[in-house]
C-alpha atoms as a PDB file:
ATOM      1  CA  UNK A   1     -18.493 -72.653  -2.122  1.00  0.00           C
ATOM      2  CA  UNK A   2     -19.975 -74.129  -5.309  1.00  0.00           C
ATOM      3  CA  UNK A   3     -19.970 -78.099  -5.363  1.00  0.00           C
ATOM      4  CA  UNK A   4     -20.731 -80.458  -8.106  1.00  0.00           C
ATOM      5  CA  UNK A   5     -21.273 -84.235  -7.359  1.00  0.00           C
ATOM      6  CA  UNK A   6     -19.209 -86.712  -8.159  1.00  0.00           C
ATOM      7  CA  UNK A   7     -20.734 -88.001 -11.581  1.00  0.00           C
ATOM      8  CA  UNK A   8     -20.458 -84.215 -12.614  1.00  0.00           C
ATOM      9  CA  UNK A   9     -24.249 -83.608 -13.055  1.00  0.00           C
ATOM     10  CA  UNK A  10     -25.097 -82.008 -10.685  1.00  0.00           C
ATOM     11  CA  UNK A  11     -23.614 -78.364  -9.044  1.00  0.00           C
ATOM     12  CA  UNK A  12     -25.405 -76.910  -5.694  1.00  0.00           C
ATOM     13  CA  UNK A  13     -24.738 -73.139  -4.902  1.00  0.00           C
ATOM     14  CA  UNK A  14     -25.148 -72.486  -1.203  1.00  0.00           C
ATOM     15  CA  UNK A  15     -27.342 -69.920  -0.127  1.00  0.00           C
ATOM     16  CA  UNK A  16     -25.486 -67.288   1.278  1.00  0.00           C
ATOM     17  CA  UNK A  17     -25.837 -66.215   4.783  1.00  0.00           C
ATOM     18  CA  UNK A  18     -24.135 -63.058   6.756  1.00  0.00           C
ATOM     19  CA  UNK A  19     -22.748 -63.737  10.671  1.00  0.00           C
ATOM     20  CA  UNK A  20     -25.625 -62.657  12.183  1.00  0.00           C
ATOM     21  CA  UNK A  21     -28.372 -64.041  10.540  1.00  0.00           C
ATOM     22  CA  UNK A  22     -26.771 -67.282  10.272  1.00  0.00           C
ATOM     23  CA  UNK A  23     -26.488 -67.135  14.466  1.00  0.00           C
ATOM     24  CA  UNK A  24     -30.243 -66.420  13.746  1.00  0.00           C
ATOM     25  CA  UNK A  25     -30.963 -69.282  11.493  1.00  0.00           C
ATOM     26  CA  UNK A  26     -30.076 -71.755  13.936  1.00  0.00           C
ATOM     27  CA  UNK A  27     -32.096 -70.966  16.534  1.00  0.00           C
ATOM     28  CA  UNK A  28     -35.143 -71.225  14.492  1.00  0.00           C
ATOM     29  CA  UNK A  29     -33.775 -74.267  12.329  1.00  0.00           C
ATOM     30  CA  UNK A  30     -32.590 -73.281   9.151  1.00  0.00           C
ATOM     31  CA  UNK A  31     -29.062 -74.071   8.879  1.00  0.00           C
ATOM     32  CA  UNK A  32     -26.840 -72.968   6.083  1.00  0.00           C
ATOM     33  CA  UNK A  33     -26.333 -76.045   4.931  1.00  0.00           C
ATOM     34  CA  UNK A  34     -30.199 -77.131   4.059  1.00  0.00           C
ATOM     35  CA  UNK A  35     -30.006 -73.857   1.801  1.00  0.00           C
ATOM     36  CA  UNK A  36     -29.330 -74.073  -1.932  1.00  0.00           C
ATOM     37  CA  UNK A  37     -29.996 -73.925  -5.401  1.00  0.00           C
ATOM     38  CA  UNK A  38     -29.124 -77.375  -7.336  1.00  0.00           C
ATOM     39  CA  UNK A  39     -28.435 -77.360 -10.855  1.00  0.00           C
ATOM     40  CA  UNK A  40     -28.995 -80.614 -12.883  1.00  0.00           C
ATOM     41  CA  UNK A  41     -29.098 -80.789 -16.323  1.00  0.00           C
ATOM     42  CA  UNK A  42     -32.892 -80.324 -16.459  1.00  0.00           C
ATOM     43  CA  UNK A  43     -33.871 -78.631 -13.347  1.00  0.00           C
ATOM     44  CA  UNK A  44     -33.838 -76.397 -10.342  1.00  0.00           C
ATOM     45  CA  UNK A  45     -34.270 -77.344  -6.868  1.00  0.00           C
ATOM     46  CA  UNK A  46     -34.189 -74.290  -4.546  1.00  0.00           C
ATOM     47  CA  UNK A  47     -34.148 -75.218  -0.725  1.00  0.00           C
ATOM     48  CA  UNK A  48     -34.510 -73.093   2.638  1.00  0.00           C
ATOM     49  CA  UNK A  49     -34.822 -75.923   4.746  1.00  0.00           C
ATOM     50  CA  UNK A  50     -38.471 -76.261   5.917  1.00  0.00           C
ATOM     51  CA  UNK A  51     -39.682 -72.775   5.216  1.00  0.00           C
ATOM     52  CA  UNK A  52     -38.793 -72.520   1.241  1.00  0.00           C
ATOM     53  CA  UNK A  53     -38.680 -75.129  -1.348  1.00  0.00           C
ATOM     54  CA  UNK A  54     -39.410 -75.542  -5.261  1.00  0.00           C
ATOM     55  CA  UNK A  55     -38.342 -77.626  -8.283  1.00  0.00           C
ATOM     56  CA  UNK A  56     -38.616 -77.005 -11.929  1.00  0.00           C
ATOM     57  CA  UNK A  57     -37.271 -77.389 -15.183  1.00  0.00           C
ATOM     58  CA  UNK A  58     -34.590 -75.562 -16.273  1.00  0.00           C
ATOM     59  CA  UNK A  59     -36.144 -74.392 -19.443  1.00  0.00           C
ATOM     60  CA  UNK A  60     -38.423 -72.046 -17.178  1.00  0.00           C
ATOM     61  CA  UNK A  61     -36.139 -69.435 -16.618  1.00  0.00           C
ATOM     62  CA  UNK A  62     -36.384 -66.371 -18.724  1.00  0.00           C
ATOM     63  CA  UNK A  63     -34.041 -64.158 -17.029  1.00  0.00           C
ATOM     64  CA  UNK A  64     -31.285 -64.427 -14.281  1.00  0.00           C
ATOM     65  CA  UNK A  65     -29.333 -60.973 -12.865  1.00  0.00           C
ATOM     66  CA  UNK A  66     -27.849 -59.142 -10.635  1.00  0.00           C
ATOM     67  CA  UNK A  67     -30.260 -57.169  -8.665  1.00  0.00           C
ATOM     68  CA  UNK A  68     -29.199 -54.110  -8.005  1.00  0.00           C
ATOM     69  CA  UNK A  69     -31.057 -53.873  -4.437  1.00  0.00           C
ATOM     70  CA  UNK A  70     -30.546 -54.719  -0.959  1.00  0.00           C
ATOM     71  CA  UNK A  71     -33.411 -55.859   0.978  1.00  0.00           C
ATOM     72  CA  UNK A  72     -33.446 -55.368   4.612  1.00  0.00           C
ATOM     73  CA  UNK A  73     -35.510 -58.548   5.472  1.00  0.00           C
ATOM     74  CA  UNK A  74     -33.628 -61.753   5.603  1.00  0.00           C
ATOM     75  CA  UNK A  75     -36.016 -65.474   5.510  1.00  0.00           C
ATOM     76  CA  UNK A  76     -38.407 -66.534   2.835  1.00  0.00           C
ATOM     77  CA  UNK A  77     -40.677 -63.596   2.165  1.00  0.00           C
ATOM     78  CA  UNK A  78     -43.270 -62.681  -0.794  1.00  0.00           C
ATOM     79  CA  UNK A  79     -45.957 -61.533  -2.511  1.00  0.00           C
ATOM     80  CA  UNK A  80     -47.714 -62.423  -5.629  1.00  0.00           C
ATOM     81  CA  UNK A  81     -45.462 -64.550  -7.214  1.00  0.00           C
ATOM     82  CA  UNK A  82     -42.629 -62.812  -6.349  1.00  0.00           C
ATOM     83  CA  UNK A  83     -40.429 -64.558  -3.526  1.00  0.00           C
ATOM     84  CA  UNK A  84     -37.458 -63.464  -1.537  1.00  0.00           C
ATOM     85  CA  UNK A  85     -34.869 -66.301  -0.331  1.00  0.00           C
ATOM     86  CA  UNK A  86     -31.680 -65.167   1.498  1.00  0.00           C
ATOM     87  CA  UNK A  87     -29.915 -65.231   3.937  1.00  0.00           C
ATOM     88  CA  UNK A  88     -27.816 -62.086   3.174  1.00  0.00           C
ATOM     89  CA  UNK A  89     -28.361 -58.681   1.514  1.00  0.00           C
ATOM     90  CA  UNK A  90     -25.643 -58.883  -0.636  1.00  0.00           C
ATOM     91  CA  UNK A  91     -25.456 -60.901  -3.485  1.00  0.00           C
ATOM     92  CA  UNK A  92     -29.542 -61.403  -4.555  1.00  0.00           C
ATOM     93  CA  UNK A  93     -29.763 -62.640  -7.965  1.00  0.00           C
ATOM     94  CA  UNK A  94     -33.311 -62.373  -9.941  1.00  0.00           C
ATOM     95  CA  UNK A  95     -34.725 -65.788 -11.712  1.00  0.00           C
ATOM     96  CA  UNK A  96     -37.636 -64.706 -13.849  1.00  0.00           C
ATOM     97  CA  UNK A  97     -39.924 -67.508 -14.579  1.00  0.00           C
ATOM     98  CA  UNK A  98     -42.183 -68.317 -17.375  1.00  0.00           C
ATOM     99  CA  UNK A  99     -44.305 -69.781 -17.400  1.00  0.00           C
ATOM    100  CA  UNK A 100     -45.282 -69.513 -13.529  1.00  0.00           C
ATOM    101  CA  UNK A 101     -43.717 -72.274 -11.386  1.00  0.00           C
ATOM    102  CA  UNK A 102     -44.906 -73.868  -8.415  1.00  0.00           C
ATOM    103  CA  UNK A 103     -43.076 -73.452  -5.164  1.00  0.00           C
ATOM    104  CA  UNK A 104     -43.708 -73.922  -0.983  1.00  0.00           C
ATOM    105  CA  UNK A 105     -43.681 -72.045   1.983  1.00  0.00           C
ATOM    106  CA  UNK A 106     -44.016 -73.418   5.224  1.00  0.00           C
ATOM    107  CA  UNK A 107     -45.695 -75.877   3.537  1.00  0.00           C
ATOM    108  CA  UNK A 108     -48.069 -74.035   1.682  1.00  0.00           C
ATOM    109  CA  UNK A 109     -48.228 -74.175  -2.409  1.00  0.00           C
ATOM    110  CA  UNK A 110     -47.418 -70.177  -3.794  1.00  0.00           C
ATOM    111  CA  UNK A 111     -46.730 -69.239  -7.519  1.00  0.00           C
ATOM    112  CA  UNK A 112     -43.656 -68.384  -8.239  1.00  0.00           C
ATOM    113  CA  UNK A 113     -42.984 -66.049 -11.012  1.00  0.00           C
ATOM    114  CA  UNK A 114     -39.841 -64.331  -9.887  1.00  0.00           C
ATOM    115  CA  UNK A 115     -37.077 -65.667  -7.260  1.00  0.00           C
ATOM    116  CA  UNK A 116     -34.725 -63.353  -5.479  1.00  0.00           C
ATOM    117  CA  UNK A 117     -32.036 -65.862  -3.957  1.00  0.00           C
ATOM    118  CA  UNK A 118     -28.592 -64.826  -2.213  1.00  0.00           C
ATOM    119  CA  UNK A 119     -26.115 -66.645  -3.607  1.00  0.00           C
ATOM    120  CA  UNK A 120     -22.304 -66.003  -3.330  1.00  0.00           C
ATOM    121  CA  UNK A 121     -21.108 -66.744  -6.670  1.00  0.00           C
ATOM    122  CA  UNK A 122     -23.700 -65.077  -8.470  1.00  0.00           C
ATOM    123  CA  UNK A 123     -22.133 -64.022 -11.406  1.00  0.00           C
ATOM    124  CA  UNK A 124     -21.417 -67.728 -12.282  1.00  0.00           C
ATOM    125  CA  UNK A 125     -24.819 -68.964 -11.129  1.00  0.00           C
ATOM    126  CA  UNK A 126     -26.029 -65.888 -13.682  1.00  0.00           C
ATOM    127  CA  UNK A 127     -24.059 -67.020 -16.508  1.00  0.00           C
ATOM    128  CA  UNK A 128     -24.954 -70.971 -16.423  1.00  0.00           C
ATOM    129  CA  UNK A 129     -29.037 -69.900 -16.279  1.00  0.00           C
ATOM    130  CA  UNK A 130     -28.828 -67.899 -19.339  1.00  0.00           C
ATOM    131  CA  UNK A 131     -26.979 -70.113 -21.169  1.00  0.00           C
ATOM    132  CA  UNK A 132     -29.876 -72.135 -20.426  1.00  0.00           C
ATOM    133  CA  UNK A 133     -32.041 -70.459 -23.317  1.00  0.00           C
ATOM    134  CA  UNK A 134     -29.535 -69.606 -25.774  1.00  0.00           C
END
């Protein structure tokens, strides 16, 4: 469910998470609810607890849709630039970056040029971004 604080700036879209992966997420401490993207009026904070997180402006994004895929893997997976965040297989919407963002794994500083994120209203999440650039 899609929340916006109380002084109406900001609005966090949970990462989405199916049963069994959630079960999963748990056990190796990433709970639901320390998975999100945050919407200010300037930027983006995306969070997968301690495995996935990355902040930048809003003016970044290029592109935001529907992609037409499901991946198999579940977690915080990627490769050049291009990162996977879900929890579910449904529901992955594509941020295009530009220019190329900075983001961490596990710590680690990656580029981040593309983010695939499960989010359950996606369609809203998809409209606000590109309305972004208009």
């Amino acid at each position: 469910m899609t929340k916006t604080d109380n002084s109406g700036k900001s609005t966090c879209f949970p990462i989405s998470f199916e049963f069994w992966y959630r079960i999963l997420s748990f056990v190796v401490g990433l709970p639901p609810s320390g998975a999100y993207v945050n919407l200010s009026e300037e930027r983006i904070e995306v969070r997968m607890g301690w495995a996935f997180r990355s902040s930048f402006p809003r003016s970044a994004v290029k592109s935001a849709s529907a992609l037409n895929k499901k991946p198999l893997s579940r977690g915080v997976h990627g490769f050049c630039g291009r990162w996977l965040v879900n929890g579910s297989g449904k529901g992955i919407l594509s941020i295009k970056l530009d220019p190329v963002q900075r983001a961490r794994v596990l710590g680690f500083p990656v580029r981040l040029r593309e983010l695939l994120v499960s989010v359950e209203d996606i369609s809203v999440l998809a409209e606000i971004l590109q309305s972004t650039n208009r």
